[in-house]
N, C-alpha and C. Protein backbone atom coordinates (compact mmCIF):
# COMPACT_ATOMS: atom_id res chain seq x y z
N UNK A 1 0.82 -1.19 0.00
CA UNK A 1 0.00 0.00 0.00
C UNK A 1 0.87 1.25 0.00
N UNK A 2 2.00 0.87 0.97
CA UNK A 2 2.69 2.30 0.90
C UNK A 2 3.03 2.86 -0.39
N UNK A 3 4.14 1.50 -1.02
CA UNK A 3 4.62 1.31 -2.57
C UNK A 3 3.39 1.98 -3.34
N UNK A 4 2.10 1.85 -2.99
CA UNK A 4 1.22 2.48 -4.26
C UNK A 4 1.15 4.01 -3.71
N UNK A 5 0.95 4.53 -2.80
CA UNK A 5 0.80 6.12 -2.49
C UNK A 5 2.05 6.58 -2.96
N UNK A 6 3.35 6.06 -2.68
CA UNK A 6 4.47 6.93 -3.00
C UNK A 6 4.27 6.84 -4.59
N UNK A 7 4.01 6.45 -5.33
CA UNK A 7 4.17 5.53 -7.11
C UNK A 7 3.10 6.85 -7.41
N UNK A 8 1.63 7.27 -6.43
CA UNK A 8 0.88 7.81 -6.74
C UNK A 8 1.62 9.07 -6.85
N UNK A 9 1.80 9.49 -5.91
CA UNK A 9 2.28 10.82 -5.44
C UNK A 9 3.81 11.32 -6.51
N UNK A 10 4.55 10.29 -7.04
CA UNK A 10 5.34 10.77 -8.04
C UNK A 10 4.61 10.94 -9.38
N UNK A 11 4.25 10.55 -9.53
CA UNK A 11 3.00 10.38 -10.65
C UNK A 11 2.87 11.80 -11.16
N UNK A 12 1.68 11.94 -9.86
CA UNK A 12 1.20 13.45 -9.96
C UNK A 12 2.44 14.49 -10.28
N UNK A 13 3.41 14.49 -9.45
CA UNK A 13 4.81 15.15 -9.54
C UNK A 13 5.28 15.48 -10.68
N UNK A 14 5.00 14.48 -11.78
CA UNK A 14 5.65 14.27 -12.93
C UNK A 14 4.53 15.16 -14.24
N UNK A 15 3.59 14.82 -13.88
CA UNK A 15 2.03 15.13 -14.74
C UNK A 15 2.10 16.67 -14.69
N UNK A 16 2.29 16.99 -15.76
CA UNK A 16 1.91 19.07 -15.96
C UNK A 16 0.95 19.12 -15.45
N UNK A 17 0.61 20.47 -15.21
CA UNK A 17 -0.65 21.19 -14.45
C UNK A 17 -1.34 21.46 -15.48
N UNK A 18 -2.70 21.42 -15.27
CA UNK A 18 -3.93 21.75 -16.28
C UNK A 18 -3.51 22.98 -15.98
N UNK A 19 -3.86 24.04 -16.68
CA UNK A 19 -3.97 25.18 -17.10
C UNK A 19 -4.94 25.67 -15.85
N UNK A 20 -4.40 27.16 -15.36
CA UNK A 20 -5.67 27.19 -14.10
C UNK A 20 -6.21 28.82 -14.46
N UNK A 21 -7.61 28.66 -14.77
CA UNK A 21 -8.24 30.04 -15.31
C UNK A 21 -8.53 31.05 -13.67
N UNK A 22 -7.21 32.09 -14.44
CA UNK A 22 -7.22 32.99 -13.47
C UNK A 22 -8.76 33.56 -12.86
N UNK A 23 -8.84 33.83 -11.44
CA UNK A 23 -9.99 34.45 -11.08
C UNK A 23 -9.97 36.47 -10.90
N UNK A 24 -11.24 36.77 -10.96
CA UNK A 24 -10.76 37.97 -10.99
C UNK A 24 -10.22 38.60 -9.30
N UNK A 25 -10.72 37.65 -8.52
CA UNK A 25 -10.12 38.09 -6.97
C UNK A 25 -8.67 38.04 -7.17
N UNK A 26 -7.68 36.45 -7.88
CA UNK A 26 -6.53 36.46 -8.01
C UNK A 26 -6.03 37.55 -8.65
N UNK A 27 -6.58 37.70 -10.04
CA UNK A 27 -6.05 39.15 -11.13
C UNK A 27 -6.03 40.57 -10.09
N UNK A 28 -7.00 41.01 -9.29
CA UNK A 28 -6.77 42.08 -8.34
C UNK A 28 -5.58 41.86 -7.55
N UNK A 29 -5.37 40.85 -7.25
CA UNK A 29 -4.78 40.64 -6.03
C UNK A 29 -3.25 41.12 -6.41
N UNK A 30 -2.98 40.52 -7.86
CA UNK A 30 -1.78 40.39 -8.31
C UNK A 30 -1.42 42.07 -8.96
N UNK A 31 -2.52 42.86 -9.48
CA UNK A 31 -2.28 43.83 -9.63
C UNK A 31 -2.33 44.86 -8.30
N UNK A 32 -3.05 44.63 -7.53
CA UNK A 32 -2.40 45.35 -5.76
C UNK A 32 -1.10 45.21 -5.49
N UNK A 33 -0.41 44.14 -5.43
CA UNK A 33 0.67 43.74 -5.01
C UNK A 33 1.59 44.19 -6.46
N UNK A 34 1.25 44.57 -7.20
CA UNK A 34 2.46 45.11 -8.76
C UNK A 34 2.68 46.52 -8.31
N UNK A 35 1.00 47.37 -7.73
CA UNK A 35 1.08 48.77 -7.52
C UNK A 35 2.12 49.21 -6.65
N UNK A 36 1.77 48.33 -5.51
CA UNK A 36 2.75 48.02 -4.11
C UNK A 36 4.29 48.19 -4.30
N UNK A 37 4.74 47.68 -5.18
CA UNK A 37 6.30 47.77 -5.81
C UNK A 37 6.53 48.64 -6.44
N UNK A 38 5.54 49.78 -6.92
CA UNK A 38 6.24 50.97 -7.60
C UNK A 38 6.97 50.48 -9.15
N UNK A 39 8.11 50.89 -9.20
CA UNK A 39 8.93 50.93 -10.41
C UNK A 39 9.56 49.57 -10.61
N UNK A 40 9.09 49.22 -9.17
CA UNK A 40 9.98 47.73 -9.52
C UNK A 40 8.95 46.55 -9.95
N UNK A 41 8.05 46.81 -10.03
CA UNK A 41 7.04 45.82 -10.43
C UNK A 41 7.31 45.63 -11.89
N UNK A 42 7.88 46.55 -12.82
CA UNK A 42 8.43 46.60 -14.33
C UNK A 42 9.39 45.16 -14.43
N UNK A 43 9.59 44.90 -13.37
CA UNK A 43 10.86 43.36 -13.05
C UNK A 43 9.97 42.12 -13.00
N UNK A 44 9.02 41.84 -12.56
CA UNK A 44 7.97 41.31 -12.12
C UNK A 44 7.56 40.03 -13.15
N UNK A 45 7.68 38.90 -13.03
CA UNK A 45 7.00 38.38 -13.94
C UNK A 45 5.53 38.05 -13.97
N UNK A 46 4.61 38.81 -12.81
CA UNK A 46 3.59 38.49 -12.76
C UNK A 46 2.94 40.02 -13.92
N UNK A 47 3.54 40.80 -14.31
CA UNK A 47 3.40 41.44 -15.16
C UNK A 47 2.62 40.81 -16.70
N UNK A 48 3.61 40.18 -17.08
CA UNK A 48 3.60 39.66 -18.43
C UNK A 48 2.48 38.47 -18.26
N UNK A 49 2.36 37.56 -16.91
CA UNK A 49 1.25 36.45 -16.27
C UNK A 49 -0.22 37.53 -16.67
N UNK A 50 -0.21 38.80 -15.76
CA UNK A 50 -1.42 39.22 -16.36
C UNK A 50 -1.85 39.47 -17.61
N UNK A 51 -0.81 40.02 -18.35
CA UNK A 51 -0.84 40.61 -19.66
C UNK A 51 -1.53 38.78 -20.73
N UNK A 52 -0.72 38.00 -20.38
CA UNK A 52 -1.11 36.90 -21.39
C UNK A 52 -2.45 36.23 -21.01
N UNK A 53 -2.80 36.77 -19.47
CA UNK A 53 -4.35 35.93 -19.05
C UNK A 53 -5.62 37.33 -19.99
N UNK A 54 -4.88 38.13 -19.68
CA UNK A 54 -6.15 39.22 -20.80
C UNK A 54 -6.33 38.95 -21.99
N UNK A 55 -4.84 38.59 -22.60
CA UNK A 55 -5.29 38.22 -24.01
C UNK A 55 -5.96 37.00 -24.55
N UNK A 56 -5.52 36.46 -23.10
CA UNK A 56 -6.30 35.17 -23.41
C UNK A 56 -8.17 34.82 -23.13
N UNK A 57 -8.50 35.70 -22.57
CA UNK A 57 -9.60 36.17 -22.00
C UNK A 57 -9.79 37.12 -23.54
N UNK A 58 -9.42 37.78 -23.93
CA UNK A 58 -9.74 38.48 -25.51
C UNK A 58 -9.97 37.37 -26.41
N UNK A 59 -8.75 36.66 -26.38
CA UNK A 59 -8.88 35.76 -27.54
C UNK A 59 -10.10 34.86 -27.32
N UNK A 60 -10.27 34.42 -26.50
CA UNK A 60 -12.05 33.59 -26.00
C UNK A 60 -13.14 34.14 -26.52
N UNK A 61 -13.39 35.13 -25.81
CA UNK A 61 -14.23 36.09 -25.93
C UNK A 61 -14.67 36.42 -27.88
N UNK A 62 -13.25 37.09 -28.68
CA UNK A 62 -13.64 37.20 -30.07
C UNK A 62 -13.76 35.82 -29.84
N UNK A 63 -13.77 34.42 -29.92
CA UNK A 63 -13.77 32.77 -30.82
C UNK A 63 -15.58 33.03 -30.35
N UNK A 64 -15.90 33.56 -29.13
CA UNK A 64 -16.91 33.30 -28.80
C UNK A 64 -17.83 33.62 -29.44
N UNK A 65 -17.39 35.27 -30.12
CA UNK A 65 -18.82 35.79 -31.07
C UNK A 65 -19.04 35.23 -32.22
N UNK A 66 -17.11 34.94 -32.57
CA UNK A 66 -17.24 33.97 -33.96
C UNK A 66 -18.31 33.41 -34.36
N UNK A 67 -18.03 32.01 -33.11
CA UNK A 67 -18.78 30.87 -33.06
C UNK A 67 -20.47 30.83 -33.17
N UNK A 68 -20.78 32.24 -32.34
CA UNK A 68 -22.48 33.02 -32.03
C UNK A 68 -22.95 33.10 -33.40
N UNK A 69 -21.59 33.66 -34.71
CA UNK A 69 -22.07 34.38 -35.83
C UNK A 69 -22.60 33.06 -36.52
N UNK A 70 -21.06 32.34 -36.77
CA UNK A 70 -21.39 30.89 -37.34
C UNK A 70 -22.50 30.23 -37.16
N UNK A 71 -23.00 29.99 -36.06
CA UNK A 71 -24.21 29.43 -35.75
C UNK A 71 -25.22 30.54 -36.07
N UNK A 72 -24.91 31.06 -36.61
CA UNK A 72 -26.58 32.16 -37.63
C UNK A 72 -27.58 32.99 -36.38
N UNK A 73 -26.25 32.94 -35.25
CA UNK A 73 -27.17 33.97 -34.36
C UNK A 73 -26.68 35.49 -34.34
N UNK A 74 -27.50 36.34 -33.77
CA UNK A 74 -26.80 37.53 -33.55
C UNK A 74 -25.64 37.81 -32.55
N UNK A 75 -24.50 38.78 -32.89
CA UNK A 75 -23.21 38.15 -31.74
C UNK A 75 -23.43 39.07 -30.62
N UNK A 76 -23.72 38.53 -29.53
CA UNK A 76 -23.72 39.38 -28.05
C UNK A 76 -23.39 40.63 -28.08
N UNK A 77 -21.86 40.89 -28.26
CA UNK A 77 -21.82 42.22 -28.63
C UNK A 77 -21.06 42.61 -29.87
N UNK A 78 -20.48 43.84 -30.40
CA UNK A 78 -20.64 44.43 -31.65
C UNK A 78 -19.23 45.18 -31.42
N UNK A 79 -17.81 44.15 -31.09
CA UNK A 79 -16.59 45.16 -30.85
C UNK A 79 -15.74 45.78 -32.00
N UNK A 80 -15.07 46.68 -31.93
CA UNK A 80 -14.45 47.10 -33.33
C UNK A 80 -13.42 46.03 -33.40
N UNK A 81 -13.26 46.24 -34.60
CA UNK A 81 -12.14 45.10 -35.46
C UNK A 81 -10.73 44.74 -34.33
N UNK A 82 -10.59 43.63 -34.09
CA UNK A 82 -8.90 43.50 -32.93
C UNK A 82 -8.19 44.18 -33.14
N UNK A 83 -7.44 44.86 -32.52
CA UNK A 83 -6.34 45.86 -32.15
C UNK A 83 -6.63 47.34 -32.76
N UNK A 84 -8.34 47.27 -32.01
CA UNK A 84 -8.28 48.90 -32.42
C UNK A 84 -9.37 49.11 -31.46
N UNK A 85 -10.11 48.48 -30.57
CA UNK A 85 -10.08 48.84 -29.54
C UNK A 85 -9.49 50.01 -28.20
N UNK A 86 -10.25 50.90 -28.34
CA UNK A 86 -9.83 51.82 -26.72
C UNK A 86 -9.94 50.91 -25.16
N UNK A 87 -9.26 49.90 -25.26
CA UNK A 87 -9.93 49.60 -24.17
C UNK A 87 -8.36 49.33 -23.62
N UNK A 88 -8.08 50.15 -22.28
CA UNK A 88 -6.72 50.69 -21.39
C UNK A 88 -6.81 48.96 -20.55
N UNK A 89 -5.27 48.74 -19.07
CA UNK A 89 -5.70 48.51 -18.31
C UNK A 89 -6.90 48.91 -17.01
N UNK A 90 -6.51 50.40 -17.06
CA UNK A 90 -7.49 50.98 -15.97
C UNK A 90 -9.24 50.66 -16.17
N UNK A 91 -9.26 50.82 -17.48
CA UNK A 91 -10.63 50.12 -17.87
C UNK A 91 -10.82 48.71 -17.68
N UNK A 92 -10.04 47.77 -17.81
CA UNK A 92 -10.48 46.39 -17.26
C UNK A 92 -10.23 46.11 -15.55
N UNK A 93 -8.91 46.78 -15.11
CA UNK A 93 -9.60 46.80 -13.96
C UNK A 93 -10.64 47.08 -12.73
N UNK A 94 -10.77 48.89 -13.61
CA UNK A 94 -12.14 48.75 -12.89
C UNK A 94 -13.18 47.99 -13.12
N UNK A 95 -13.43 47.74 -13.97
CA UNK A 95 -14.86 47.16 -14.42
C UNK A 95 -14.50 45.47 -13.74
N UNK A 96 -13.75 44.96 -13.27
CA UNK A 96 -13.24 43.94 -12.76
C UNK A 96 -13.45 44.48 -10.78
N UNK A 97 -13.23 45.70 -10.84
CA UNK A 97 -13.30 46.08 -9.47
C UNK A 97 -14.99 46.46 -9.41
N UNK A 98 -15.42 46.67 -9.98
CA UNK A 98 -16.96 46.72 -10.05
C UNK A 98 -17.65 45.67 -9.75
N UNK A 99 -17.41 44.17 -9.61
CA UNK A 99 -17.89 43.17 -9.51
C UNK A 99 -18.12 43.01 -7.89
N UNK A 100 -18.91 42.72 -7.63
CA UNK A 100 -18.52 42.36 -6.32
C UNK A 100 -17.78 41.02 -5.58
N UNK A 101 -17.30 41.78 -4.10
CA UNK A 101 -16.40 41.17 -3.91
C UNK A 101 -16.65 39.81 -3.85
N UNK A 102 -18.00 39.51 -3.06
CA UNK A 102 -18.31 38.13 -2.85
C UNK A 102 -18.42 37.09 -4.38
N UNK A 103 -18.08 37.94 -5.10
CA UNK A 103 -18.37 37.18 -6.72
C UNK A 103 -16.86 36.79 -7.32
N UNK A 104 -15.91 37.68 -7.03
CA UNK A 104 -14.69 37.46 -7.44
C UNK A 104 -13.80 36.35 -8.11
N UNK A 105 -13.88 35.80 -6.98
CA UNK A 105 -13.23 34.81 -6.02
C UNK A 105 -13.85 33.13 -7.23
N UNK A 106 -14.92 33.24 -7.62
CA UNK A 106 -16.09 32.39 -8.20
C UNK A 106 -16.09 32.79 -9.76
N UNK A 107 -15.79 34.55 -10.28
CA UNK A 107 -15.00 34.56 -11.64
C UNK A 107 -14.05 34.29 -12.46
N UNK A 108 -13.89 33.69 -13.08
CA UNK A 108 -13.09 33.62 -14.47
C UNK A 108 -12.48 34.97 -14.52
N UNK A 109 -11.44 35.88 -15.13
CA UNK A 109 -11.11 36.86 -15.89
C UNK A 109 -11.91 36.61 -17.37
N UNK A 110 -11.67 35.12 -17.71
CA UNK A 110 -12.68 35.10 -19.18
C UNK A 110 -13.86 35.56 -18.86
N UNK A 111 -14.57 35.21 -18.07
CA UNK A 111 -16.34 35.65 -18.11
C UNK A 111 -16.41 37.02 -17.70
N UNK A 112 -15.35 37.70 -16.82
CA UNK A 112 -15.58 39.02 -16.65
C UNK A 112 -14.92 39.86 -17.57
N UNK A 113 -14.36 39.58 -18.11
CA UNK A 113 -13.48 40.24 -19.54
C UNK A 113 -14.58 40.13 -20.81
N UNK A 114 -15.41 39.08 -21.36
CA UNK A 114 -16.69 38.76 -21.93
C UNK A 114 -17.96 39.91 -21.39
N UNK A 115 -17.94 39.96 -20.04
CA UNK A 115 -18.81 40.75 -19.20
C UNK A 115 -19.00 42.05 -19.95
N UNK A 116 -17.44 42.87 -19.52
CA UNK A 116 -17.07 43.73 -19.86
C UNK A 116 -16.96 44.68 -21.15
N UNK A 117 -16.34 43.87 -21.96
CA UNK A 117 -16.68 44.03 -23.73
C UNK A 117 -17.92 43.70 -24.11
N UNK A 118 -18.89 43.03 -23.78
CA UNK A 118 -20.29 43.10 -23.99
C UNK A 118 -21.41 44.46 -23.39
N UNK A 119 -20.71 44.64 -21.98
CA UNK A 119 -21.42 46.34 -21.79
C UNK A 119 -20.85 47.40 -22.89
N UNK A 120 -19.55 47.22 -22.80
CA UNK A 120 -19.01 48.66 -23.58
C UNK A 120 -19.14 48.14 -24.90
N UNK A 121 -19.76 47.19 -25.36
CA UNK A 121 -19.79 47.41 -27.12
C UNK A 121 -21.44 47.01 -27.71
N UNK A 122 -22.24 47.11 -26.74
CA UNK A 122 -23.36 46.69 -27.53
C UNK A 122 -23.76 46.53 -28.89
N UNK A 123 -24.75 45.68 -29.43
CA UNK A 123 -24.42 46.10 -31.18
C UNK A 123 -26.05 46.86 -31.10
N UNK A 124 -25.32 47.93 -32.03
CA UNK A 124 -26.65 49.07 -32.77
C UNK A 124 -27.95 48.40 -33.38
N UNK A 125 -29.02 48.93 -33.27
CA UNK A 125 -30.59 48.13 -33.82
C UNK A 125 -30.76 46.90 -33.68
């Protein structure tokens, strides 16, 4: 029995990590603690961690309306063409700080990043 827990436990050791979809309590958390460091947060590799969970939360988000169009529905919302977007960090974090707190913790950055670009882009008629 022992022989099988230790066999287990390297196992796991060895096995990559699934991919873990940032929450928006974690994404605050990590940008509090970047503010916290001032100039030195520019060193930071949780910098570039946030930067690739947004885009990745973008990139979802457009597959998502894609997919809405493809299927012959109307797409949720109506964003301008990729990389021409006004949309800052300060704008995703607030609107990320707008959530409440008790909800955070239980968000995706994908579903609140989806959230987000669906208020600010409604589509016209």
């Amino acid at each position: 029995m022992r022989k099988m827990i230790i066999g287990l436990a390297a196992i796991c050791a060895i096995m990559p990590v699934a991919a873990h979809a940032m929450s928006v309590a974690e994404f605050l958390a990590k940008t509090d603690a970047l503010k916290a460091q001032g100039v030195l947060a520019m060193a930071s590799p949780d910098i570039g961690l946030l930067r690739d969970d947004i885009g990745k939360a973008s990139d979802a988000y457009r597959a998502g309306l894609a997919a809405e169009v493809a299927a012959g529905r109307k797409p949720s919302s109506c964003p301008p063409p990729k990389g021409t977007a006004k949309v800052t960090s300060d704008d995703i974090i607030a609107a990320f700080r707008a959530l409440p707190a008790s909800q955070r913790a239980r968000t995706s950055t994908k579903v609140a990043f989806a959230s987000f670009m669906t208020k600010r882009y409604p589509c016209k008629g």
